[in-house]
PDB file of N, CA and C in Angstrom:
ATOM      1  N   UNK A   1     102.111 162.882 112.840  1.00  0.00           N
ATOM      2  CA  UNK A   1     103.198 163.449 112.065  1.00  0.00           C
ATOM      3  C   UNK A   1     103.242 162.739 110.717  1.00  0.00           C
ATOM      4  N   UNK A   2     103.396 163.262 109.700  1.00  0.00           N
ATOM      5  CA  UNK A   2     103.486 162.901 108.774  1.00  0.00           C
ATOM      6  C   UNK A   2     104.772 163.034 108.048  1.00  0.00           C
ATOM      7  N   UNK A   3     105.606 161.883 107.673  1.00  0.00           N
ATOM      8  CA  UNK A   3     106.870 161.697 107.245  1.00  0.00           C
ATOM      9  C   UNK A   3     106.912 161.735 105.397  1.00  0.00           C
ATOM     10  N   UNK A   4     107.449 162.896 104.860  1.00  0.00           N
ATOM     11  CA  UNK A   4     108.153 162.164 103.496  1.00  0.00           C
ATOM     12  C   UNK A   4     109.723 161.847 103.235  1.00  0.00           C
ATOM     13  N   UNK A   5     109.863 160.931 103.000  1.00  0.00           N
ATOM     14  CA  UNK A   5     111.002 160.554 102.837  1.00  0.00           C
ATOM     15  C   UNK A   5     111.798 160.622 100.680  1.00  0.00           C
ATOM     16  N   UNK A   6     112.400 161.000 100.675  1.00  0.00           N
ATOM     17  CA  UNK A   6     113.062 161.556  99.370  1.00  0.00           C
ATOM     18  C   UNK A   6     113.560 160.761  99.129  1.00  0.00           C
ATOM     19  N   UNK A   7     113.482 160.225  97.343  1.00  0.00           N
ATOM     20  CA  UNK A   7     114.011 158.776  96.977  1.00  0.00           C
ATOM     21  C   UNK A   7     115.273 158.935  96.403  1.00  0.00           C
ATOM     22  N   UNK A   8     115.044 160.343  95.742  1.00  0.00           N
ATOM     23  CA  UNK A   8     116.381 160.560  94.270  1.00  0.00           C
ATOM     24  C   UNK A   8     116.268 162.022  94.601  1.00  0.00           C
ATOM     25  N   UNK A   9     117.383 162.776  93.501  1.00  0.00           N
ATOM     26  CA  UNK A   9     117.530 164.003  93.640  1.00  0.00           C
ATOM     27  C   UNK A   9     118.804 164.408  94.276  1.00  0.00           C
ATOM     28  N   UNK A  10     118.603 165.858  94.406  1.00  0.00           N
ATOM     29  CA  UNK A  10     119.952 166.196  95.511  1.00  0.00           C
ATOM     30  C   UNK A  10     119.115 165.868  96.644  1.00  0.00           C
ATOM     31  N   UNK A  11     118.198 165.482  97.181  1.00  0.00           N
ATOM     32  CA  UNK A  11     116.990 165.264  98.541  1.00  0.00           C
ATOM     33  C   UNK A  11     117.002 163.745  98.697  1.00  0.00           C
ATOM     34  N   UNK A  12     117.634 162.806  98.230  1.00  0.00           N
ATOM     35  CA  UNK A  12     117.820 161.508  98.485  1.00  0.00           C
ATOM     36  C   UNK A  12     118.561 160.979  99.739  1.00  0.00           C
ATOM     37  N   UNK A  13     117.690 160.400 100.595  1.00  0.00           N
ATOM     38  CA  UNK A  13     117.904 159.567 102.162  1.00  0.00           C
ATOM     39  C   UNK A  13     117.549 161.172 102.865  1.00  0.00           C
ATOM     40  N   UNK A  14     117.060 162.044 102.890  1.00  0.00           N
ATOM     41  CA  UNK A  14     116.298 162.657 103.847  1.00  0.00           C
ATOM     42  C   UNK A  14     115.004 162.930 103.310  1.00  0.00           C
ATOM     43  N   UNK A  15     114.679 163.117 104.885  1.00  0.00           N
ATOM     44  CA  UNK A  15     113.177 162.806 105.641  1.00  0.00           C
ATOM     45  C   UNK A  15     112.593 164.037 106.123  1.00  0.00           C
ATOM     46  N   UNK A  16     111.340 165.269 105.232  1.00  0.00           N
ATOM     47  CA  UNK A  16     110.725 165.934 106.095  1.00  0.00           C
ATOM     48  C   UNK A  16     109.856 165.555 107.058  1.00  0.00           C
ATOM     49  N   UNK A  17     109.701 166.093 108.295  1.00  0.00           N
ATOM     50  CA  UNK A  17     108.893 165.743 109.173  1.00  0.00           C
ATOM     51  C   UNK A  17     107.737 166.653 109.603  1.00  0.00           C
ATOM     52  N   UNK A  18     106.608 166.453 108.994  1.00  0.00           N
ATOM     53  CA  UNK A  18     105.846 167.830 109.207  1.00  0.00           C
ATOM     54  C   UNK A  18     104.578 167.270 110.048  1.00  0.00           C
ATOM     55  N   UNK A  19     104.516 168.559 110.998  1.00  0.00           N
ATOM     56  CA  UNK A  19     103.684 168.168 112.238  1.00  0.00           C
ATOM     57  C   UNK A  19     101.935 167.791 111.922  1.00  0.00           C
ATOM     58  N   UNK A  20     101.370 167.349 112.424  1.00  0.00           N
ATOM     59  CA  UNK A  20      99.949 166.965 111.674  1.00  0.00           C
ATOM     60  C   UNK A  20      99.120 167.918 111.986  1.00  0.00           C
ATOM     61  N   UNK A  21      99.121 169.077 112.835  1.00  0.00           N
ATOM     62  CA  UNK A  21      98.587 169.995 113.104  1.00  0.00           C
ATOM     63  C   UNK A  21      98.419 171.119 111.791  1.00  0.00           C
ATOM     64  N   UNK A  22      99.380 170.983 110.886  1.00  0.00           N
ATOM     65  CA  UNK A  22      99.619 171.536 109.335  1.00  0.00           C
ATOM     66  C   UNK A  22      98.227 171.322 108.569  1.00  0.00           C
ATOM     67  N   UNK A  23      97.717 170.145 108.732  1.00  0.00           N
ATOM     68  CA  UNK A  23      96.473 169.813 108.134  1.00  0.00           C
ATOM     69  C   UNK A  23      95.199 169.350 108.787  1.00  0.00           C
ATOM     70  N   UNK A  24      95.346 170.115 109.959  1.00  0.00           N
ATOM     71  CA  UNK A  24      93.747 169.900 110.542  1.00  0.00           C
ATOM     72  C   UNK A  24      92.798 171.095 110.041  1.00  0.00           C
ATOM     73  N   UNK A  25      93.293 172.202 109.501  1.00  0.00           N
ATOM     74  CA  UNK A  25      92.566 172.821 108.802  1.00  0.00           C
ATOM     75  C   UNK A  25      92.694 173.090 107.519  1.00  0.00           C
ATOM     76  N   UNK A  26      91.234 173.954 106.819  1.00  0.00           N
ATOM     77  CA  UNK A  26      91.985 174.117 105.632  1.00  0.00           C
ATOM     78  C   UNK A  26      92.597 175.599 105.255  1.00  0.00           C
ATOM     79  N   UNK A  27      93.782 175.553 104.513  1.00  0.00           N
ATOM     80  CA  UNK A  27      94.176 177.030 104.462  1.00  0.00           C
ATOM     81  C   UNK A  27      95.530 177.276 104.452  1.00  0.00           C
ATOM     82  N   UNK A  28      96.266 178.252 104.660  1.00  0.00           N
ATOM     83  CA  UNK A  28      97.420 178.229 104.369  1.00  0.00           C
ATOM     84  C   UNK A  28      98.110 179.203 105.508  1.00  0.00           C
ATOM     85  N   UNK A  29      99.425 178.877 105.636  1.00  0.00           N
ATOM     86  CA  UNK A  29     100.082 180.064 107.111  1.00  0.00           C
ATOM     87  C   UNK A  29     101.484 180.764 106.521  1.00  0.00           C
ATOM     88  N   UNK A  30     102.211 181.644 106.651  1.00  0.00           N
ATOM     89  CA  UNK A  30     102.738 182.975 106.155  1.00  0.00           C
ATOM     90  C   UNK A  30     103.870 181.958 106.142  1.00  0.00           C
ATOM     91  N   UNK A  31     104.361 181.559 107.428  1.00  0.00           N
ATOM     92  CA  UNK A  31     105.497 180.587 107.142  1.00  0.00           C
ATOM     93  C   UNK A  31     105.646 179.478 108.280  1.00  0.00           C
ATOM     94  N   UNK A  32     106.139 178.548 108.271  1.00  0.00           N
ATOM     95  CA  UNK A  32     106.084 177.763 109.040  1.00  0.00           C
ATOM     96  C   UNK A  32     107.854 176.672 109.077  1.00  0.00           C
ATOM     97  N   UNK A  33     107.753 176.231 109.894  1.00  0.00           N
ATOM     98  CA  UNK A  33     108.761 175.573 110.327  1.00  0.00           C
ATOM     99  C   UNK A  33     108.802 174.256 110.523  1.00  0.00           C
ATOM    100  N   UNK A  34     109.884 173.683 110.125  1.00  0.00           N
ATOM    101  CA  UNK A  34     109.262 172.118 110.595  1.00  0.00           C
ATOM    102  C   UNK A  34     111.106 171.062 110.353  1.00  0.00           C
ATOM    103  N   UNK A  35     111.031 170.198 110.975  1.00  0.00           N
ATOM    104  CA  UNK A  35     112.166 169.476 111.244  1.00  0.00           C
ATOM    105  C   UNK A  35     112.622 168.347 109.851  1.00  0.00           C
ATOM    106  N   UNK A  36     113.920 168.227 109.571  1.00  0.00           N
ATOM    107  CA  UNK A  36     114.270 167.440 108.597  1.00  0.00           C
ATOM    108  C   UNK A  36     115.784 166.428 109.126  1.00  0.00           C
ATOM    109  N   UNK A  37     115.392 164.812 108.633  1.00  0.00           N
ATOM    110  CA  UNK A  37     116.165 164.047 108.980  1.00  0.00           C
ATOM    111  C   UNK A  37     117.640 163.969 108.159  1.00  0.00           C
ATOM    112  N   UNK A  38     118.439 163.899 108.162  1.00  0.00           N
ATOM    113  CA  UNK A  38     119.355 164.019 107.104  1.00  0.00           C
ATOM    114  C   UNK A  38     119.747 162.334 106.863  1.00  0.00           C
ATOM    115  N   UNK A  39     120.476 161.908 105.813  1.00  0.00           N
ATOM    116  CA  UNK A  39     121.237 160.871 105.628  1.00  0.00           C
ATOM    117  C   UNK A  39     122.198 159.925 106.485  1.00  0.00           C
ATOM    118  N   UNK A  40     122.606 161.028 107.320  1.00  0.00           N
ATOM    119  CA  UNK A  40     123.534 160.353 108.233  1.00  0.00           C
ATOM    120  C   UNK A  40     123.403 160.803 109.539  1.00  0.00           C
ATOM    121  N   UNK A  41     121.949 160.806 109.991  1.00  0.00           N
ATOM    122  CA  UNK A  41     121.469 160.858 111.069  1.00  0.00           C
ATOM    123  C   UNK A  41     121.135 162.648 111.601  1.00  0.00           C
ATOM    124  N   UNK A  42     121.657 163.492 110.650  1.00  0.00           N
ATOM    125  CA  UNK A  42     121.679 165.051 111.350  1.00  0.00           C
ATOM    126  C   UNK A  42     120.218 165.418 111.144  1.00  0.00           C
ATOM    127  N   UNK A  43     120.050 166.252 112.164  1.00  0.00           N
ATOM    128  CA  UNK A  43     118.592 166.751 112.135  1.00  0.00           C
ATOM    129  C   UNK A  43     119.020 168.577 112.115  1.00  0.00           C
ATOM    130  N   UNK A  44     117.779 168.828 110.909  1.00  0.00           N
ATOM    131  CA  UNK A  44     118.151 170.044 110.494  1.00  0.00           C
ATOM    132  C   UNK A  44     116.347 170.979 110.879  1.00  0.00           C
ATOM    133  N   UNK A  45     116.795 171.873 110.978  1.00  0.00           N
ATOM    134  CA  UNK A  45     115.051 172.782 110.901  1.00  0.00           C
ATOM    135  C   UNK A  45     115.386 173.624 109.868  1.00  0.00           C
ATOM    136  N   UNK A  46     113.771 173.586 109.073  1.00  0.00           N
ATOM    137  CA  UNK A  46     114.189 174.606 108.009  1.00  0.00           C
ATOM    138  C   UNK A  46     112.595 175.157 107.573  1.00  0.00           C
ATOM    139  N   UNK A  47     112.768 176.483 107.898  1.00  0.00           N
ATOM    140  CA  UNK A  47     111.647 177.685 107.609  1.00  0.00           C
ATOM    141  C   UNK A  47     111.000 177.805 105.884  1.00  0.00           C
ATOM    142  N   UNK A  48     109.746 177.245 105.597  1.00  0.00           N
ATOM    143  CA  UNK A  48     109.574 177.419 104.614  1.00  0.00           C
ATOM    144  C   UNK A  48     108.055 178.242 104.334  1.00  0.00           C
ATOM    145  N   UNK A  49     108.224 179.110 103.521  1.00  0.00           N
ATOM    146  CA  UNK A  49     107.029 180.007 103.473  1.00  0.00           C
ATOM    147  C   UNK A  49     106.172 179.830 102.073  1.00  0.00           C
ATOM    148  N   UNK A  50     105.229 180.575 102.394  1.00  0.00           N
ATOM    149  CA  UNK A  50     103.966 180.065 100.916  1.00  0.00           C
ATOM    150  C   UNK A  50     104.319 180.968 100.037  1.00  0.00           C
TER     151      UNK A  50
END
């Protein structure tokens, strides 16, 4: 899994969490889904497409 964590911005103290299966190939997928940490512990899912 590969974690980015957001320094500044309105995205500051959360954490996307995107699965490592995202980059075992190369290429791109219609849309995908993936989990986000929030600031004060909430965990959010959020659908993002190409």
């Amino acid at each position: 899994m590969l974690v980015v964590e957001w320094l500044d911005g309105i995205s500051e103290g959360y954490s996307d969490l995107l699965p490592s299966w995202w980059f075992e190939k190369e290429g791109g997928h219609a849309s995908l889904t993936h989990d986000v940490l929030g600031p004060k512990g909430g965990a959010y899912g959020v659908l993002g497409a190409r």
